[in-house]
PDB file of N, CA and C in Angstrom:
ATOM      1  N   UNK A   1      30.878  31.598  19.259  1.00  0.00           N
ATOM      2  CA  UNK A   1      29.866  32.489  18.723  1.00  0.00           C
ATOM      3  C   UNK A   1      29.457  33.467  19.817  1.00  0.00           C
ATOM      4  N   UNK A   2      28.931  34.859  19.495  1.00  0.00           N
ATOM      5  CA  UNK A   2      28.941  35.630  20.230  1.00  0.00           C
ATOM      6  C   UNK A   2      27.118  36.178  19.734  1.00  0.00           C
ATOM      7  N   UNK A   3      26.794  36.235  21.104  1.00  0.00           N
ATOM      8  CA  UNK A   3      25.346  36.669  20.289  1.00  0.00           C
ATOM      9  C   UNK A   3      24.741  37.562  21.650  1.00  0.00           C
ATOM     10  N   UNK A   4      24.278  39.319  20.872  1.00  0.00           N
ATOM     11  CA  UNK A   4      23.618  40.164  21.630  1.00  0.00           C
ATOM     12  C   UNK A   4      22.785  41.111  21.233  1.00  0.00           C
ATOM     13  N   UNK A   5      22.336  42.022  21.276  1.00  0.00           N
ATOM     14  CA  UNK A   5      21.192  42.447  20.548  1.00  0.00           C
ATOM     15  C   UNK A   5      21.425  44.129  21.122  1.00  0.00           C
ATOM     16  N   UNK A   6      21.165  45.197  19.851  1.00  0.00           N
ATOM     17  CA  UNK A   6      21.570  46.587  19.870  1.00  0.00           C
ATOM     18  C   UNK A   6      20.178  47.260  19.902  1.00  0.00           C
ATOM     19  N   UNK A   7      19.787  48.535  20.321  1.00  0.00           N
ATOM     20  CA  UNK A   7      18.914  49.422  20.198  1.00  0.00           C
ATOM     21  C   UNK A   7      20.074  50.940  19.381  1.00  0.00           C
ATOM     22  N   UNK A   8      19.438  51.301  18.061  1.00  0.00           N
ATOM     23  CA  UNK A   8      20.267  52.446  17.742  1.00  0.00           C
ATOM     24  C   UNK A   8      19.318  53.434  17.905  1.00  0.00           C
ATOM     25  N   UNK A   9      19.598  54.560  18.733  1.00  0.00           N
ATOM     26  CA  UNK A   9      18.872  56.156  18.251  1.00  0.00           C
ATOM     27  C   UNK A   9      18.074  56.189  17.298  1.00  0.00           C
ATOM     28  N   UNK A  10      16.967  56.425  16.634  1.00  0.00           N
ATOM     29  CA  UNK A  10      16.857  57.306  16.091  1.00  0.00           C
ATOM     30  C   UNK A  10      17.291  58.791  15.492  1.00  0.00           C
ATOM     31  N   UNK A  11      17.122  59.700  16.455  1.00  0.00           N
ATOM     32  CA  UNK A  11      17.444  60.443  16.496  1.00  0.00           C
ATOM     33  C   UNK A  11      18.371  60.437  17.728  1.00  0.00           C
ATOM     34  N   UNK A  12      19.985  60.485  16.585  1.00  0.00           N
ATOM     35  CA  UNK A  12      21.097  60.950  17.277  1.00  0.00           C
ATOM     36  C   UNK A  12      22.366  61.520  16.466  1.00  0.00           C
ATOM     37  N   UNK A  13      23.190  62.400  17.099  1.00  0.00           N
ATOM     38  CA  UNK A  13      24.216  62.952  16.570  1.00  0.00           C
ATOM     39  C   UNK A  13      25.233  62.414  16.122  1.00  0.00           C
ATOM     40  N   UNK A  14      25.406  61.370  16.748  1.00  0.00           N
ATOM     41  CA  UNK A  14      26.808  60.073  16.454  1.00  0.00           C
ATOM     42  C   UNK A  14      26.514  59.199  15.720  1.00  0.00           C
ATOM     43  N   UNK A  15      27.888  58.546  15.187  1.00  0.00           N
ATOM     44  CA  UNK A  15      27.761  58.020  13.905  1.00  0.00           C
ATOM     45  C   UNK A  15      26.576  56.325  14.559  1.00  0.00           C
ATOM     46  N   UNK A  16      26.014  55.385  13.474  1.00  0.00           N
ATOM     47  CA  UNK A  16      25.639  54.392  13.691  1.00  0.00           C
ATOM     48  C   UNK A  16      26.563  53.583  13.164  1.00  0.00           C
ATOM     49  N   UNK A  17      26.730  52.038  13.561  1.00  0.00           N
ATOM     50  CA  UNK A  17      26.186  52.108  14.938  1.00  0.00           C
ATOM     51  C   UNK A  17      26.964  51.978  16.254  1.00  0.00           C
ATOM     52  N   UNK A  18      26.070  51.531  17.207  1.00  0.00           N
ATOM     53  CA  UNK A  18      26.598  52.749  18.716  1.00  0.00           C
ATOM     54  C   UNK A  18      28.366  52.127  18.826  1.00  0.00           C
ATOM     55  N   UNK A  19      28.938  53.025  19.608  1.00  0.00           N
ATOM     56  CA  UNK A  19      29.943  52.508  20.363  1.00  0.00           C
ATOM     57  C   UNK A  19      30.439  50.945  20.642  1.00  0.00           C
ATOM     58  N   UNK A  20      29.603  51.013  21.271  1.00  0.00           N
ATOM     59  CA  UNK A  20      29.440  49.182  21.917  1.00  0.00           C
ATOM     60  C   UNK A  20      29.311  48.393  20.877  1.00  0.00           C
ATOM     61  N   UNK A  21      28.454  48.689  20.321  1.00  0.00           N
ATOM     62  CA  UNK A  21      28.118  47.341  19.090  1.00  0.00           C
ATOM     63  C   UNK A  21      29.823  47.266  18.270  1.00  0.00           C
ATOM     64  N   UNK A  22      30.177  48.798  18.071  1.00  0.00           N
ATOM     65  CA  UNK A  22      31.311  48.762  17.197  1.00  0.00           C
ATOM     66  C   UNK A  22      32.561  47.470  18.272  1.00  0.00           C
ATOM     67  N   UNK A  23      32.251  48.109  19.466  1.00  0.00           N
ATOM     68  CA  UNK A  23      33.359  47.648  20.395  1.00  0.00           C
ATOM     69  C   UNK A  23      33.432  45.905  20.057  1.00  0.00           C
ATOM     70  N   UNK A  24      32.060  45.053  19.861  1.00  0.00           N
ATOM     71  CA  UNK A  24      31.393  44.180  20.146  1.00  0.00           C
ATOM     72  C   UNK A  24      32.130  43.654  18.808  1.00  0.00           C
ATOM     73  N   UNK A  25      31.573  44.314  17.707  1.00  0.00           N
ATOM     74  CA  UNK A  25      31.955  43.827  16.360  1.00  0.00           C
ATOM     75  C   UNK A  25      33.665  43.208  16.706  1.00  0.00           C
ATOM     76  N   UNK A  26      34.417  44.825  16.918  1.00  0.00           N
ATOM     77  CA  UNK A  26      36.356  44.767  16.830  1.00  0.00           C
ATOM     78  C   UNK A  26      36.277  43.584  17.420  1.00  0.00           C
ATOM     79  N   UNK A  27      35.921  43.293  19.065  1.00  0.00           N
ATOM     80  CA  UNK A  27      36.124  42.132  19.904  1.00  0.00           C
ATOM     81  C   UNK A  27      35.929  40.764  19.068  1.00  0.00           C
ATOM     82  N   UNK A  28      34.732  40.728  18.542  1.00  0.00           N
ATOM     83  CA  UNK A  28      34.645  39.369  17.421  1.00  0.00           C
ATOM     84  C   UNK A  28      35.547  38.977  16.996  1.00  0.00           C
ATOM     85  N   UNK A  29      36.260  40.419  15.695  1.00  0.00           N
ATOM     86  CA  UNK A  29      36.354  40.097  14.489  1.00  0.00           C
ATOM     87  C   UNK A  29      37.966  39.788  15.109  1.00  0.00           C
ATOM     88  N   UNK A  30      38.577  40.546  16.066  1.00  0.00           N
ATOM     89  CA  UNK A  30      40.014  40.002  16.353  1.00  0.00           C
ATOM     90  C   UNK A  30      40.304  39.040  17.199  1.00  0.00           C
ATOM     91  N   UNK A  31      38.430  38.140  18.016  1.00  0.00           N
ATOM     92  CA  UNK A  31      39.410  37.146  18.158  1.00  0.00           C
ATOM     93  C   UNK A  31      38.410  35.960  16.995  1.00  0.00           C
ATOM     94  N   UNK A  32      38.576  36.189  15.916  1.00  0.00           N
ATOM     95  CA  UNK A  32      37.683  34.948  15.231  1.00  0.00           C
ATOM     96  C   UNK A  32      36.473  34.013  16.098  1.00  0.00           C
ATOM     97  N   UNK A  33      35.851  35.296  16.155  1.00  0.00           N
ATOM     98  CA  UNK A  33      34.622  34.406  16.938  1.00  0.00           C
ATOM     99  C   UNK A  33      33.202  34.969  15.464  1.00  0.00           C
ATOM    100  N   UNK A  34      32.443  34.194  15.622  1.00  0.00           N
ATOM    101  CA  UNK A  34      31.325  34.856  14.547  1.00  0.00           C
ATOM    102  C   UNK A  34      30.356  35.233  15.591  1.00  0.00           C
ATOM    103  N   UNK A  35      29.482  36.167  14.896  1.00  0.00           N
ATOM    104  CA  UNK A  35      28.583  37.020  15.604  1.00  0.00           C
ATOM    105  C   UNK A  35      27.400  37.206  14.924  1.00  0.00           C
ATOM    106  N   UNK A  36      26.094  36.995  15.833  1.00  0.00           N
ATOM    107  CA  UNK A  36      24.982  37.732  15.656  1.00  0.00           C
ATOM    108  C   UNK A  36      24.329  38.698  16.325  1.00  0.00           C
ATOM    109  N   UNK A  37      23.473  39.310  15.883  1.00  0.00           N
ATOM    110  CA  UNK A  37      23.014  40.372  16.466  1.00  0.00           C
ATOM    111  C   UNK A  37      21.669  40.720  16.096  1.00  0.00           C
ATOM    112  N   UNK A  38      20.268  40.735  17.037  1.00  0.00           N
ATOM    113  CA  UNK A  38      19.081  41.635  16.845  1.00  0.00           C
ATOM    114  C   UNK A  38      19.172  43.097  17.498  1.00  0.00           C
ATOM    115  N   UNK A  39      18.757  43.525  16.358  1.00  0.00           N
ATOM    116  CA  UNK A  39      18.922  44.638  16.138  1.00  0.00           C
ATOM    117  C   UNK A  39      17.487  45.802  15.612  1.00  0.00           C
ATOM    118  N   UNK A  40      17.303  46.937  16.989  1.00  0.00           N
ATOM    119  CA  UNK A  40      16.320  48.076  16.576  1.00  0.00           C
ATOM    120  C   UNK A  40      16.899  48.966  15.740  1.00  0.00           C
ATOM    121  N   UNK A  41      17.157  48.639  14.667  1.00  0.00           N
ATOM    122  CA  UNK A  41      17.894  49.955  13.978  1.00  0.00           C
ATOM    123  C   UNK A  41      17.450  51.316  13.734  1.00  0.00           C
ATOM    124  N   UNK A  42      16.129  51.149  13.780  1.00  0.00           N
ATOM    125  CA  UNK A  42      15.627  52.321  13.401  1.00  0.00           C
ATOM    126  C   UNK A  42      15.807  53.179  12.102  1.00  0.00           C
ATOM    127  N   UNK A  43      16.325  52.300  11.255  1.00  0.00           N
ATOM    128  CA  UNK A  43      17.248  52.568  10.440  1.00  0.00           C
ATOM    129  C   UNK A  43      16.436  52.038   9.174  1.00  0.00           C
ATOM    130  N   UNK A  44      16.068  52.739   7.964  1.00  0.00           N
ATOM    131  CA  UNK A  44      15.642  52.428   6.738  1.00  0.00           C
ATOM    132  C   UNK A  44      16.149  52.573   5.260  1.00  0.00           C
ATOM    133  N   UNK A  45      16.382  51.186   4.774  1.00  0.00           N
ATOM    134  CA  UNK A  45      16.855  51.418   3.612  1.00  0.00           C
ATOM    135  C   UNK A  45      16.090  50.134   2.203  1.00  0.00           C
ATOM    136  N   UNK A  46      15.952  50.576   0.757  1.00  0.00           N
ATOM    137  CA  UNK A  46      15.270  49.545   0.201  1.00  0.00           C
ATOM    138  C   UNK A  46      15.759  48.602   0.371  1.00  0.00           C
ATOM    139  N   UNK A  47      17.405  48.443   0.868  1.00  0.00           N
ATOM    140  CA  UNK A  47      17.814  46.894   0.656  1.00  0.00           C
ATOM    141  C   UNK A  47      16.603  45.776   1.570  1.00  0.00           C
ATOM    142  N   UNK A  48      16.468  46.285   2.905  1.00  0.00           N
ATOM    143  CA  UNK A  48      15.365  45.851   3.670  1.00  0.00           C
ATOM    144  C   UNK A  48      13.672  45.864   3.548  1.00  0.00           C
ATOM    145  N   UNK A  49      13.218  46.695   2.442  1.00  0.00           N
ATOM    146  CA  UNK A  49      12.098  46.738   1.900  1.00  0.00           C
ATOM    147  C   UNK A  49      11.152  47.847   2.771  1.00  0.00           C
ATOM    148  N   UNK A  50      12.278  49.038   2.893  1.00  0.00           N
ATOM    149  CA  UNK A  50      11.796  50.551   3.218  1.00  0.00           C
ATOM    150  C   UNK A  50      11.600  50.934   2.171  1.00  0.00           C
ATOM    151  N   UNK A  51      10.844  52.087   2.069  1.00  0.00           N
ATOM    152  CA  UNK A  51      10.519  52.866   0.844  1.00  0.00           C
ATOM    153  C   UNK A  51      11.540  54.315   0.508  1.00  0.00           C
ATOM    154  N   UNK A  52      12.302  54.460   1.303  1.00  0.00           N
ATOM    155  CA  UNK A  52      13.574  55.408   1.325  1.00  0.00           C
ATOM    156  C   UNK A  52      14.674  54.760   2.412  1.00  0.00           C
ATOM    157  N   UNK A  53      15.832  56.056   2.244  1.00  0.00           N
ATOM    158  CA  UNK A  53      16.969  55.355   2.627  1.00  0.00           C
ATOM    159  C   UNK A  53      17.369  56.545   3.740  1.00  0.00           C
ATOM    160  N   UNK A  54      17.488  56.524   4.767  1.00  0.00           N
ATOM    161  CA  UNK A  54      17.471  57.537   5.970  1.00  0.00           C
ATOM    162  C   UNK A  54      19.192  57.522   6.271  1.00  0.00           C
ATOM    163  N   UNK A  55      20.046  58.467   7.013  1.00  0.00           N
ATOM    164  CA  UNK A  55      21.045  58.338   7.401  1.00  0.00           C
ATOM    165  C   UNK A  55      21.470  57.500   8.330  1.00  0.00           C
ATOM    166  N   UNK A  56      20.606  57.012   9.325  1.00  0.00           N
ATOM    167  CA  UNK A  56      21.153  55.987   9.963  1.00  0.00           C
ATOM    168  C   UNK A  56      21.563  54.869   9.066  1.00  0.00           C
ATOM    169  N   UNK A  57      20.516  54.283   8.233  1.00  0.00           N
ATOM    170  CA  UNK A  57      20.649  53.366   7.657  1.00  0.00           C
ATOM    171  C   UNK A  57      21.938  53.268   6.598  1.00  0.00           C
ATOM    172  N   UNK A  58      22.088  54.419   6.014  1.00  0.00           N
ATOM    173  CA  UNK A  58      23.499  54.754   5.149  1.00  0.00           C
ATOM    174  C   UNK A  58      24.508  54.323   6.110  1.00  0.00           C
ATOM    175  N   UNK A  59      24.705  54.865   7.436  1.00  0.00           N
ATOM    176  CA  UNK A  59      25.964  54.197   8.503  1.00  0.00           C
ATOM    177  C   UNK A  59      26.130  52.579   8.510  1.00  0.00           C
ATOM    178  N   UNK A  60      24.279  52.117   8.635  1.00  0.00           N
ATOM    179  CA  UNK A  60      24.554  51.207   9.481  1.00  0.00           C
ATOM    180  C   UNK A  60      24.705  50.502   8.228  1.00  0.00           C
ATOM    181  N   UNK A  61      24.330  50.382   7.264  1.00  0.00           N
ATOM    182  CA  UNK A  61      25.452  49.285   5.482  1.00  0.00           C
ATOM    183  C   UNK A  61      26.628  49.688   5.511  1.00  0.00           C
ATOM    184  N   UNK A  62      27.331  50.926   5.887  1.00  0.00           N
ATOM    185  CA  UNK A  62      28.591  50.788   5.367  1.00  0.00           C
ATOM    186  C   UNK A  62      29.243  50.211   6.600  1.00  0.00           C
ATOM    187  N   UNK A  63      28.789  49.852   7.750  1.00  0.00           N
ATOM    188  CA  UNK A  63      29.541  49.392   9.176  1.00  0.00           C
ATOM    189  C   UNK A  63      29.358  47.599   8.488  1.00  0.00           C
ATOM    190  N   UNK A  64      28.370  47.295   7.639  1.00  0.00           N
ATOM    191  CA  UNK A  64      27.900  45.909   7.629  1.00  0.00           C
ATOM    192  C   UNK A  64      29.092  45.782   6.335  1.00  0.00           C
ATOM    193  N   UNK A  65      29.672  46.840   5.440  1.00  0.00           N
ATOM    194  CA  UNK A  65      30.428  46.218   4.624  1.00  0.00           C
ATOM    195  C   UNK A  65      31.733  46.081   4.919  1.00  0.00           C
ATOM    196  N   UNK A  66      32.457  46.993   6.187  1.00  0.00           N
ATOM    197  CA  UNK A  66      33.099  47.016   6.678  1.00  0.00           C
ATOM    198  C   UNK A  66      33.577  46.238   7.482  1.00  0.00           C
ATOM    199  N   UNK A  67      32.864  45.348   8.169  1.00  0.00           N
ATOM    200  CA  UNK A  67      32.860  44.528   9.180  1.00  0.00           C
ATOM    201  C   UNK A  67      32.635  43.170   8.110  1.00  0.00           C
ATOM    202  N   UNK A  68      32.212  43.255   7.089  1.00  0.00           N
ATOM    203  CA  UNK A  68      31.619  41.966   6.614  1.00  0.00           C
ATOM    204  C   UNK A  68      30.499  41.042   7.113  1.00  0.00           C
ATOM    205  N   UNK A  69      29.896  41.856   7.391  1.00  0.00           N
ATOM    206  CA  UNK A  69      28.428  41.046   8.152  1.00  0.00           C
ATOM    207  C   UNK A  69      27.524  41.561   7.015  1.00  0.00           C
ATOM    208  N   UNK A  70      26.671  40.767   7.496  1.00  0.00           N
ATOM    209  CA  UNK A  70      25.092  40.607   6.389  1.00  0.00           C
ATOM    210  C   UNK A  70      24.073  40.335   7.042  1.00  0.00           C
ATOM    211  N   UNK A  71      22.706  40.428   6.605  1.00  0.00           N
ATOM    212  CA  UNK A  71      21.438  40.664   6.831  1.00  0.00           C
ATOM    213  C   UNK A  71      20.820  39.224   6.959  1.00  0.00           C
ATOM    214  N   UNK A  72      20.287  39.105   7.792  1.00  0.00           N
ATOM    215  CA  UNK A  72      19.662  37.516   7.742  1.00  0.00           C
ATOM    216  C   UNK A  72      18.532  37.237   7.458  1.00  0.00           C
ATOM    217  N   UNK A  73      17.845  38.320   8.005  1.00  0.00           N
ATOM    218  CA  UNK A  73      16.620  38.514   7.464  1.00  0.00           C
ATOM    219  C   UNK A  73      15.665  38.129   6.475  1.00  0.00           C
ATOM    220  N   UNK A  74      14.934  37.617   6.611  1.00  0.00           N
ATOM    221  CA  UNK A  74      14.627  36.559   4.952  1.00  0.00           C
ATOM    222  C   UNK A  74      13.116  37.583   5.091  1.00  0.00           C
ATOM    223  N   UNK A  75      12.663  38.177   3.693  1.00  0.00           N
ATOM    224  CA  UNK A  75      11.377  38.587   3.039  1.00  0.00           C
ATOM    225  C   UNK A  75      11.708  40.302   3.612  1.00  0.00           C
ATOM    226  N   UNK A  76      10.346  40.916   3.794  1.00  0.00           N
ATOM    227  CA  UNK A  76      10.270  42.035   3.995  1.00  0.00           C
ATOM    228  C   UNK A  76       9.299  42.839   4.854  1.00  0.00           C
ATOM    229  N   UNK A  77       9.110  41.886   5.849  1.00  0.00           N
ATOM    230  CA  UNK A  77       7.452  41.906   6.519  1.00  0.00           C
ATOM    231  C   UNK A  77       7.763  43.454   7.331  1.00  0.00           C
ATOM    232  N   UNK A  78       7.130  44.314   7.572  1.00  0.00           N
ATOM    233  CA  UNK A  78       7.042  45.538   8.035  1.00  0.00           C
ATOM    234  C   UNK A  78       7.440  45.157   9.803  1.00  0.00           C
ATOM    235  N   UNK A  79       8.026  45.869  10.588  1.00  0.00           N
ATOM    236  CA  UNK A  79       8.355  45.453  11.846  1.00  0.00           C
ATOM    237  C   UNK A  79       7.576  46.735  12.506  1.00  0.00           C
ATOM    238  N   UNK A  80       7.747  47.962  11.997  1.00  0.00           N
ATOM    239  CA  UNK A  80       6.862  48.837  12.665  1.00  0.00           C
ATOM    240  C   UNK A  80       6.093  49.920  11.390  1.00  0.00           C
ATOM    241  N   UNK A  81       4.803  50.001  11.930  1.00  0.00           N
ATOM    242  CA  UNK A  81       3.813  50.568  10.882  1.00  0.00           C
ATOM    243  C   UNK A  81       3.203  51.794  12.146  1.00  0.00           C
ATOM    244  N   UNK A  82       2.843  52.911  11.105  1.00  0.00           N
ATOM    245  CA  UNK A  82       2.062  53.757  11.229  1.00  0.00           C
ATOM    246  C   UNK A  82       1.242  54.661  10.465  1.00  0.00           C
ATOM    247  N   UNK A  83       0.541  55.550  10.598  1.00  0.00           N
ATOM    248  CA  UNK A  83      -0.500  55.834   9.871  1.00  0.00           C
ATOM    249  C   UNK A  83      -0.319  56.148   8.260  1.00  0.00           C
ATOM    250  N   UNK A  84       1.085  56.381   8.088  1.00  0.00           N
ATOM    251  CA  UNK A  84       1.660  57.208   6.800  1.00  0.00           C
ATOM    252  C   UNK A  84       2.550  56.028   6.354  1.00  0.00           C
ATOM    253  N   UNK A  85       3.055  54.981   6.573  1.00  0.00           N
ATOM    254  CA  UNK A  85       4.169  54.136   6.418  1.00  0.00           C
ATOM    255  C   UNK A  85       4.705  53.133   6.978  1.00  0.00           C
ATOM    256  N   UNK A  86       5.311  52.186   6.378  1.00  0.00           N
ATOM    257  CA  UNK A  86       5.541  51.027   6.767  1.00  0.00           C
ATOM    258  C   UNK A  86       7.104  50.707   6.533  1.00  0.00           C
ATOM    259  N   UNK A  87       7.902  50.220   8.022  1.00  0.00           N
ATOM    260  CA  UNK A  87       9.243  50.004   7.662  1.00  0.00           C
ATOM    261  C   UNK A  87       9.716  48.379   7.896  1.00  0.00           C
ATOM    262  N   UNK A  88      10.487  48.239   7.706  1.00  0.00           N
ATOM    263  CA  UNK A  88      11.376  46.882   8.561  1.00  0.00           C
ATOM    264  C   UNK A  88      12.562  47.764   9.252  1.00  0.00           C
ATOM    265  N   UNK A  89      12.108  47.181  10.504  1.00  0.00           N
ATOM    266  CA  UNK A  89      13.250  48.050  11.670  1.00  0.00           C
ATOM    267  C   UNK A  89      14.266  47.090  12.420  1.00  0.00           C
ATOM    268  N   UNK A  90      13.580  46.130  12.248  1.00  0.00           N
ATOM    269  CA  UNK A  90      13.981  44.923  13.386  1.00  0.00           C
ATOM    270  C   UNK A  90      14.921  44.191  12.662  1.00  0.00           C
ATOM    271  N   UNK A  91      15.901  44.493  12.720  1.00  0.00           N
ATOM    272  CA  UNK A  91      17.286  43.242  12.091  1.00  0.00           C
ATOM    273  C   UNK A  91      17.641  41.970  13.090  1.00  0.00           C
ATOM    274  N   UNK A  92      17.946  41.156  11.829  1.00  0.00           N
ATOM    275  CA  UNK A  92      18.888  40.225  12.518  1.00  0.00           C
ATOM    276  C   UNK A  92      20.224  40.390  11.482  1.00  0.00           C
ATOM    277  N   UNK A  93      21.545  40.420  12.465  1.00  0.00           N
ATOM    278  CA  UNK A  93      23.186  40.750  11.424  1.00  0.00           C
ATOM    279  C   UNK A  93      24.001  39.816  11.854  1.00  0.00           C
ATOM    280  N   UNK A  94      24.358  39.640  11.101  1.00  0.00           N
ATOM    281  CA  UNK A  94      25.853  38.727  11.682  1.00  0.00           C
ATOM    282  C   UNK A  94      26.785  38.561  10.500  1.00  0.00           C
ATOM    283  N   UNK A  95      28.217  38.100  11.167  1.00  0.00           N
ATOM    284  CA  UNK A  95      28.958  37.691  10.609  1.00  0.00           C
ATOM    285  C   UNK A  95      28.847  37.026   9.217  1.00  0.00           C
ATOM    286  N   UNK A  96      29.475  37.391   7.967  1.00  0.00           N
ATOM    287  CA  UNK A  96      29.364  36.917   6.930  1.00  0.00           C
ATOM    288  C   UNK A  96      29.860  35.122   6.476  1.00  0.00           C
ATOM    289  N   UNK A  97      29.812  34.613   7.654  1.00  0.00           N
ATOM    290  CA  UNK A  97      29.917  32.892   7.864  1.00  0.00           C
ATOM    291  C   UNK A  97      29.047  32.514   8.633  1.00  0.00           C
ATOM    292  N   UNK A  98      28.015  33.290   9.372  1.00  0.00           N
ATOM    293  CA  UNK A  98      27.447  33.061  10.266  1.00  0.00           C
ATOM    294  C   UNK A  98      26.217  31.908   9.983  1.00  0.00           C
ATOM    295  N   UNK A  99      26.180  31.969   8.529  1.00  0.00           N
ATOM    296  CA  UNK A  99      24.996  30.813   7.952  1.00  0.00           C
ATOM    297  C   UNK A  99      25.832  30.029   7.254  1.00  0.00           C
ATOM    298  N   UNK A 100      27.088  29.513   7.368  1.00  0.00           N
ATOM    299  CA  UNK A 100      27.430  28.701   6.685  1.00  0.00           C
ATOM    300  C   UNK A 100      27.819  27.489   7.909  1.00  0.00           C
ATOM    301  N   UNK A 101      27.216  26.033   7.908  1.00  0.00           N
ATOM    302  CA  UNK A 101      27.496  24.904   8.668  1.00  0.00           C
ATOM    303  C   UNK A 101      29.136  24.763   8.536  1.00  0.00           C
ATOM    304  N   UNK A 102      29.607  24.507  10.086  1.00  0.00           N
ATOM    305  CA  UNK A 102      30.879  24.504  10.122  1.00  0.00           C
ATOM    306  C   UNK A 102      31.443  22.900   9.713  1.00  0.00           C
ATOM    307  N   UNK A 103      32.514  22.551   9.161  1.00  0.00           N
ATOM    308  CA  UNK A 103      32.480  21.181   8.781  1.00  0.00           C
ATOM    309  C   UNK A 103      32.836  20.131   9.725  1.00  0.00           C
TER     310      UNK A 103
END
């Protein structure tokens, strides 16, 4: 098992998410290791219980369907609030076996 934790931009020009994480993911997934990851995504979408869906967040689901990882995250508690709005920012991702007991 491989376990490390990402900060993504906000505001940035390149795709989400970063380099490394991608690097991090390939490294996993080719040598069958499972992976987790906390994660600042910065990134908002309803699947997480944002009230809109921002472009980071569009990257960072299609990298999670791509890769086959999923959200671990259980409920929808707000991770960062301010005067106008409330998001969940703070992920936990991993590998789509990553909650299943190995036998």
């Amino acid at each position: 098992m491989y376990v490390t934790s990402a900060y993504l931009l906000y505001y940035s020009d390149k795709p989400h998410p970063s380099k490394g994480l991608r690097e991090v993911t390939d490294y996993c997934s080719r040598n069958t290791m499972q992976l987790v990851y906390g994660c600042n995504a910065t990134a908002h979408h309803i699947i997480q219980g944002s009230i809109h869906i921002n472009p980071q967040e569009e990257c960072l689901m299609e990298q999670l369907v791509i890769a086959n990882h999923i959200i671990i995250n259980k409920g929808n508690i707000p991770t960062f609030i301010s005067s106008n709005r409330k998001e969940v920012t703070d992920l936990t991702l991993g590998t789509d076996k990553i909650l299943v007991p190995s036998a």
